[in-house]
C-alpha atoms as a PDB file:
ATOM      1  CA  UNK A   1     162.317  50.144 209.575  1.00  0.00           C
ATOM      2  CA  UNK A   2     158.973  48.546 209.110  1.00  0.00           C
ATOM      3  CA  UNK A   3     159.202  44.492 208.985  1.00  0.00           C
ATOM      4  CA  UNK A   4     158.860  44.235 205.310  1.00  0.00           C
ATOM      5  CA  UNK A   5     161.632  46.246 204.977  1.00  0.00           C
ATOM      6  CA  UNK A   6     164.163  43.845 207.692  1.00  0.00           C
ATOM      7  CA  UNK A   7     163.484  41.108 205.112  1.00  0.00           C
ATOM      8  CA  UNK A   8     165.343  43.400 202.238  1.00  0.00           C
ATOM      9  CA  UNK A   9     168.441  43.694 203.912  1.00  0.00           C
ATOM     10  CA  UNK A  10     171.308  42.045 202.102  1.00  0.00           C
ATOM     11  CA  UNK A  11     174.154  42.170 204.654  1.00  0.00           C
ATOM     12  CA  UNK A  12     173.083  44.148 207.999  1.00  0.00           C
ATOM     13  CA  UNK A  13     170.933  43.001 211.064  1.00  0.00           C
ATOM     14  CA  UNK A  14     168.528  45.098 211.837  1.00  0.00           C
ATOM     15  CA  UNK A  15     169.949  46.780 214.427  1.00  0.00           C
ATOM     16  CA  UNK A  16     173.115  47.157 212.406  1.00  0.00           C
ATOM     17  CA  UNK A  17     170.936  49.097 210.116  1.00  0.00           C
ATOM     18  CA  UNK A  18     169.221  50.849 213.130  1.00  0.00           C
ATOM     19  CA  UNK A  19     172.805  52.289 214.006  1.00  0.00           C
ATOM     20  CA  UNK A  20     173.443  53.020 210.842  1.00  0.00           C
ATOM     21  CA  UNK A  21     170.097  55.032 209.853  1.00  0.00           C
ATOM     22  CA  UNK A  22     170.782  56.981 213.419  1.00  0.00           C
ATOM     23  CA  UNK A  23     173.991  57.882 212.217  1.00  0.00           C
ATOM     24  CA  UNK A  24     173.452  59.016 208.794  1.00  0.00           C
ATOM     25  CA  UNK A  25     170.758  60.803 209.782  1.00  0.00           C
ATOM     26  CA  UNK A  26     173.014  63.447 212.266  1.00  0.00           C
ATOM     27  CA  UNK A  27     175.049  63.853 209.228  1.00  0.00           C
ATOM     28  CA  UNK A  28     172.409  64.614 206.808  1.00  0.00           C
ATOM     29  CA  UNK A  29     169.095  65.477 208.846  1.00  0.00           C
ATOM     30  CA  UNK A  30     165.804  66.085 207.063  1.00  0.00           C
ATOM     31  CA  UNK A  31     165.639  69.990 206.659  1.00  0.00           C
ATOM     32  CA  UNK A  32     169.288  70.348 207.606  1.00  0.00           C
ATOM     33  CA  UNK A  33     171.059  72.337 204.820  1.00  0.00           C
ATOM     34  CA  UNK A  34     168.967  70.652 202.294  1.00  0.00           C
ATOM     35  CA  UNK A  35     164.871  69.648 202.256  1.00  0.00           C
ATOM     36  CA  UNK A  36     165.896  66.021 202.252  1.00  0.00           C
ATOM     37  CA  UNK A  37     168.048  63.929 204.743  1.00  0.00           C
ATOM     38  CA  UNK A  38     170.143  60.617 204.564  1.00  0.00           C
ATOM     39  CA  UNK A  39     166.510  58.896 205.817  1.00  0.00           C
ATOM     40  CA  UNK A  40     164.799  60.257 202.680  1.00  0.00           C
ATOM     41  CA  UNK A  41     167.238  59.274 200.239  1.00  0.00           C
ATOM     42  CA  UNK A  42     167.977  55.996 201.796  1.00  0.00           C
ATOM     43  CA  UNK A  43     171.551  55.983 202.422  1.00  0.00           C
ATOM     44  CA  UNK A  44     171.444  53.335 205.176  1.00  0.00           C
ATOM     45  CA  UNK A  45     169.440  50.935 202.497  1.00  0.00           C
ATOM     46  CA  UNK A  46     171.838  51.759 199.983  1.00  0.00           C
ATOM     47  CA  UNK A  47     175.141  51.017 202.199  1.00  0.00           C
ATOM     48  CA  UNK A  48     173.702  47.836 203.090  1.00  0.00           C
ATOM     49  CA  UNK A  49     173.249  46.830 199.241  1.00  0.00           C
ATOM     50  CA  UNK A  50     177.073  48.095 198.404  1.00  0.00           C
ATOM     51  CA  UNK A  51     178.007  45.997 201.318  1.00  0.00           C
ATOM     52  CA  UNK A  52     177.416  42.594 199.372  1.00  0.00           C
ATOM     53  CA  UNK A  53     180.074  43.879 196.798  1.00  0.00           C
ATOM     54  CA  UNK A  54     182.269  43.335 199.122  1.00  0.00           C
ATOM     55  CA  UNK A  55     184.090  40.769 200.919  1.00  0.00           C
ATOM     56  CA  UNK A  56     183.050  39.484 204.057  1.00  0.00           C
ATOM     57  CA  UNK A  57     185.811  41.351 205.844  1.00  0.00           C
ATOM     58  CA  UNK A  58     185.110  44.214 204.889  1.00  0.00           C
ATOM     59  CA  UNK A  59     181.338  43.427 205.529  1.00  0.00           C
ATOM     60  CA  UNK A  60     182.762  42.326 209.094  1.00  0.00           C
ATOM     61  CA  UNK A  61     184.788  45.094 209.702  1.00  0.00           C
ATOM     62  CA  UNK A  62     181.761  47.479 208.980  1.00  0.00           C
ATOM     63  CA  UNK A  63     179.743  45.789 211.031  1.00  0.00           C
ATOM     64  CA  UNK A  64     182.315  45.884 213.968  1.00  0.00           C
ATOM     65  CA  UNK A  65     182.457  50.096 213.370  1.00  0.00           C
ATOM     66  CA  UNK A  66     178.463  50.074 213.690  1.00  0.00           C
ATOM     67  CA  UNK A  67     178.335  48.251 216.990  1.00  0.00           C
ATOM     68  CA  UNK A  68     181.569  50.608 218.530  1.00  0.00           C
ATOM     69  CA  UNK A  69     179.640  53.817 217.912  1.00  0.00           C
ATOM     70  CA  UNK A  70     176.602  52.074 219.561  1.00  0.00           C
ATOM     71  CA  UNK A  71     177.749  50.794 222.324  1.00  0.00           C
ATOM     72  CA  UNK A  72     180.823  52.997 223.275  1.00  0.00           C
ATOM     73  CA  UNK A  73     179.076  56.110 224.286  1.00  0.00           C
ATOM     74  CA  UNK A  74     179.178  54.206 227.721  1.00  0.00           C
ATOM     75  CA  UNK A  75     182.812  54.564 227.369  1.00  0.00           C
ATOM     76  CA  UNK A  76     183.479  58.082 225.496  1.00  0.00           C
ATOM     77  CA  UNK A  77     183.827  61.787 226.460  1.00  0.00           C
ATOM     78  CA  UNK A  78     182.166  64.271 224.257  1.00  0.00           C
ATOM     79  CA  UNK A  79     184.503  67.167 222.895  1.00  0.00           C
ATOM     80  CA  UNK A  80     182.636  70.081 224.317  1.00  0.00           C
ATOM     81  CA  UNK A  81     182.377  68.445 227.873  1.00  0.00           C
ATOM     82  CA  UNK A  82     182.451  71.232 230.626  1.00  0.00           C
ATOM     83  CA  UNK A  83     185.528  69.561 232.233  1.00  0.00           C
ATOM     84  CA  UNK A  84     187.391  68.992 229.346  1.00  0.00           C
ATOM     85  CA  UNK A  85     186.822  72.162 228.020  1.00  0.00           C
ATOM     86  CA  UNK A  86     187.954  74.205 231.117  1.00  0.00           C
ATOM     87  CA  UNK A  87     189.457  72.148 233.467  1.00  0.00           C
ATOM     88  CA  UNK A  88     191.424  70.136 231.368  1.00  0.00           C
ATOM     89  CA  UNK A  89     194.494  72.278 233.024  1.00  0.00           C
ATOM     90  CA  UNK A  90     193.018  71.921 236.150  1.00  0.00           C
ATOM     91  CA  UNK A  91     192.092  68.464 236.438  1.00  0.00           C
ATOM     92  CA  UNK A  92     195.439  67.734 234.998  1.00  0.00           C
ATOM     93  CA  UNK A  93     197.474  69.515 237.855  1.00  0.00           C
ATOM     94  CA  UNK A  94     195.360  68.252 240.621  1.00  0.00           C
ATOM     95  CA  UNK A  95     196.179  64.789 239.433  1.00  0.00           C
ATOM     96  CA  UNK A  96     199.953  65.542 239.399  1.00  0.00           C
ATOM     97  CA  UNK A  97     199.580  66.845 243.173  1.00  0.00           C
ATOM     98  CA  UNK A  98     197.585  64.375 244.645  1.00  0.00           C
ATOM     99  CA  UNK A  99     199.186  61.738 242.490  1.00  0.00           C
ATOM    100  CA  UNK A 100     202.593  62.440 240.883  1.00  0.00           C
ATOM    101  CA  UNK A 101     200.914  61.424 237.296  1.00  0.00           C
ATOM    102  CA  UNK A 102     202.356  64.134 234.697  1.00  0.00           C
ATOM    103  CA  UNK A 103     200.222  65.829 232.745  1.00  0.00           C
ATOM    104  CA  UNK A 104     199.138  64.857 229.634  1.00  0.00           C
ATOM    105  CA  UNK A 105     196.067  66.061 227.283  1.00  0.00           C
ATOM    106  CA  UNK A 106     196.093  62.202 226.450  1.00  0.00           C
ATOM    107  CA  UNK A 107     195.027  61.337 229.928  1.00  0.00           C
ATOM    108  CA  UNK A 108     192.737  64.206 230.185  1.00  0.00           C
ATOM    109  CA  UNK A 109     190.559  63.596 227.594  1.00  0.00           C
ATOM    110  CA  UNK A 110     190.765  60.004 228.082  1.00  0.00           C
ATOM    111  CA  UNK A 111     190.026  60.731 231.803  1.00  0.00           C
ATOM    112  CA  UNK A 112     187.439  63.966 231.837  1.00  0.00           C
ATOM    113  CA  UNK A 113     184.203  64.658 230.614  1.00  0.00           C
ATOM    114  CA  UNK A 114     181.749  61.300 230.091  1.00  0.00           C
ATOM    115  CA  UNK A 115     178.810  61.388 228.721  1.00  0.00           C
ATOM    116  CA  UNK A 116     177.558  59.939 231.523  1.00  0.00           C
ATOM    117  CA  UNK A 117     174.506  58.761 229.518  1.00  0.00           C
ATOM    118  CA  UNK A 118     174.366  55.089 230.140  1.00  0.00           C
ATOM    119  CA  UNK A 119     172.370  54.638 226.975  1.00  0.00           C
ATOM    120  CA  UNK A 120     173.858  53.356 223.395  1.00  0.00           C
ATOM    121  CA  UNK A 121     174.254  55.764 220.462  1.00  0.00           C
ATOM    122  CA  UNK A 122     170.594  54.992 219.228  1.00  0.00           C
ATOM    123  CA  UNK A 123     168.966  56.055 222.625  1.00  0.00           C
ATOM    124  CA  UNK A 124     170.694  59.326 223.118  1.00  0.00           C
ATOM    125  CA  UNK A 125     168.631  62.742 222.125  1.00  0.00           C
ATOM    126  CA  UNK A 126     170.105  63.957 218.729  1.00  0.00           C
ATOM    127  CA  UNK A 127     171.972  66.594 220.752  1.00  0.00           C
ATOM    128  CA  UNK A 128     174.221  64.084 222.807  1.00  0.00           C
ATOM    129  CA  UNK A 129     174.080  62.263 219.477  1.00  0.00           C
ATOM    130  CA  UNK A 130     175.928  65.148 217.987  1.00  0.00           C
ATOM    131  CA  UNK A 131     178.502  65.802 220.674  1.00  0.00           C
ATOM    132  CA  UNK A 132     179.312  62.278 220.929  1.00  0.00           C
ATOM    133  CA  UNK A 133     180.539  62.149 217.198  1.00  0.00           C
ATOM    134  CA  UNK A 134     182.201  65.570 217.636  1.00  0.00           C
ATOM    135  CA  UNK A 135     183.895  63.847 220.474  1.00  0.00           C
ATOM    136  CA  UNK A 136     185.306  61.310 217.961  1.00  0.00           C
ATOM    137  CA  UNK A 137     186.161  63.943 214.812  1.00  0.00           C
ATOM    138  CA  UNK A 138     187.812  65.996 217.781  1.00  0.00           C
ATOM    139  CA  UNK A 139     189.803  63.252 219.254  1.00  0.00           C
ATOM    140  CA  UNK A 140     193.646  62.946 219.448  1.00  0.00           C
ATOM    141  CA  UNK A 141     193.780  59.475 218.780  1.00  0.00           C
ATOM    142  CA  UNK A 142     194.116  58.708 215.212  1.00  0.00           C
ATOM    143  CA  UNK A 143     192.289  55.215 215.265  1.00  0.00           C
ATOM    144  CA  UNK A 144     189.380  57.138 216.992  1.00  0.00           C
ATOM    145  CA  UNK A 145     189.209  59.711 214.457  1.00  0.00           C
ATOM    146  CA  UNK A 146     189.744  57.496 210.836  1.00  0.00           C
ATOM    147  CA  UNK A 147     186.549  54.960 211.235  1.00  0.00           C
ATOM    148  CA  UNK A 148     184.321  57.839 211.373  1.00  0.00           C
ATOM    149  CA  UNK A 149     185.489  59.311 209.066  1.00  0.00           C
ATOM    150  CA  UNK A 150     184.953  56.142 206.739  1.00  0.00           C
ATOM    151  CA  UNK A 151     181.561  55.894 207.604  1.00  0.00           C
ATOM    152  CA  UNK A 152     181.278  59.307 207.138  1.00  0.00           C
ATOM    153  CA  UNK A 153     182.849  59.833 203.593  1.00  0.00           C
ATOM    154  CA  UNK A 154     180.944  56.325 202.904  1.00  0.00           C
ATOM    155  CA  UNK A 155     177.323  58.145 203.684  1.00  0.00           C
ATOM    156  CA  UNK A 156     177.955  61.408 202.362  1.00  0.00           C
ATOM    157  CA  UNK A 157     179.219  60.001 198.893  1.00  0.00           C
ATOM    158  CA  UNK A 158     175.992  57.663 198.477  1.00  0.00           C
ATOM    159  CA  UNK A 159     173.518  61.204 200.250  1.00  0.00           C
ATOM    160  CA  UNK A 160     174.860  63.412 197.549  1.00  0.00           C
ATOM    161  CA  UNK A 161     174.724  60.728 194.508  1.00  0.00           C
ATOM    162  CA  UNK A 162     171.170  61.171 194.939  1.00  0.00           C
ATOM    163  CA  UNK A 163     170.060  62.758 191.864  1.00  0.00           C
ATOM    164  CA  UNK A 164     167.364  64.873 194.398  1.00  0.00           C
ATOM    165  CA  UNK A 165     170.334  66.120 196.421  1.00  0.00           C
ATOM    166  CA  UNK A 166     172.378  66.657 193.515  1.00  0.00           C
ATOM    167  CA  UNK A 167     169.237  69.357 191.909  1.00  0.00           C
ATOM    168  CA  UNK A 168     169.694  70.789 195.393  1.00  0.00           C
ATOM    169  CA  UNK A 169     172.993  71.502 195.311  1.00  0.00           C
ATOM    170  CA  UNK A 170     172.614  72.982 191.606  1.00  0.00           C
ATOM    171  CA  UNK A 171     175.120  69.794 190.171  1.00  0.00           C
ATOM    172  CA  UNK A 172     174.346  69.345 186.386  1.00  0.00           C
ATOM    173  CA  UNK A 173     176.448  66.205 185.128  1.00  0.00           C
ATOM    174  CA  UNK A 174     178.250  67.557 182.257  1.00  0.00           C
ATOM    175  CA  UNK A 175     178.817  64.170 180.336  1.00  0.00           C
ATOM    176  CA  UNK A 176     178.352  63.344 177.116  1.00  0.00           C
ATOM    177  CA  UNK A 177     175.794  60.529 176.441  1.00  0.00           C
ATOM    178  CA  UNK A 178     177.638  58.431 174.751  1.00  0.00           C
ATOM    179  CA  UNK A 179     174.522  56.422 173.020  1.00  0.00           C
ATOM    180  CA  UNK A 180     173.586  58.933 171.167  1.00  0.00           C
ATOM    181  CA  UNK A 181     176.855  59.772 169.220  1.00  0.00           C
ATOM    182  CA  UNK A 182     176.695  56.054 167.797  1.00  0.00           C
END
């Protein structure tokens, strides 16, 4: 975001909107399934202006969901993580040898697989990027899995609103125009 633009947010920080643009961008990417990606259309702009429609909880809470997904990829296992993917039986049973813990999926994803990328969600390659956020869609836990998919639903609603996206997709509004029937 170039200075002049900082100065037009309405309710994010810069880096709020930083997070968001990164995000938004590995759910639409430029030349993805369509020409144009959430960066060309502007979805992070456009989430920041619907923001100030709302209350400053919601505003709050938003901004609490932006700074999780940036800073907990110190904390989180990706999805497709070697050790979670094949040894979650086996890392599982040697715990209950060595240690008497029973096994539980819980503790094995919870347990196996980090990213091991000390970096926050904005500094990862789009490929960890990726596997980090299928990590969340993929997880077990509910309240790891429903914020996404707020943001997510909240992004892809304003993306394909875009009257661009919308000739892309071959969507022709079929209502009547009202103004002219008076």
């Amino acid at each position: 975001m170039e200075s002049g633009e900082e100065s037009k947010l309405v309710v994010l920080t810069p880096r709020q909107y930083k997070i968001l643009s990164a995000f938004a961008d590995r759910l639409s990417p430029r030349g993805g399934a369509f020409a144009l990606g959430a960066l060309d259309v502007g979805v992070a702009e456009s989430v920041d202006r619907m923001l100030s429609n709302f209350g400053r909880t919601v505003q709050m809470g938003l901004k609490m969901l932006l700074l999780l997904i940036e800073y907990s990829t110190f904390f989180s296992t990706p999805l497709e993580s070697p050790v979670a993917s094949h040894g979650d039986r086996q890392f599982s049973n040697s715990l209950s040898a060595s240690g008497g813990l029973r096994r539980t999926k819980a503790l094995g994803e919870l347990l196996t697989g980090f990213t091991r990328k000390f970096r926050p969600f904005t500094r990862l390659s789009p490929e960890d990027q990726d596997r980090y956020l299928k990590g969340w869609e993929g997880s077990r836990f509910y309240l790891r899995r429903s914020p996404l998919l707020v943001l997510k639903m909240l992004c892809l609603s304003i993306f394909y609103s875009d009257e661009r996206v919308e000739k892309d997709v071959g969507y022709e509004p079929a209502c009547q125009d009202l103004t002219t029937n008076r």
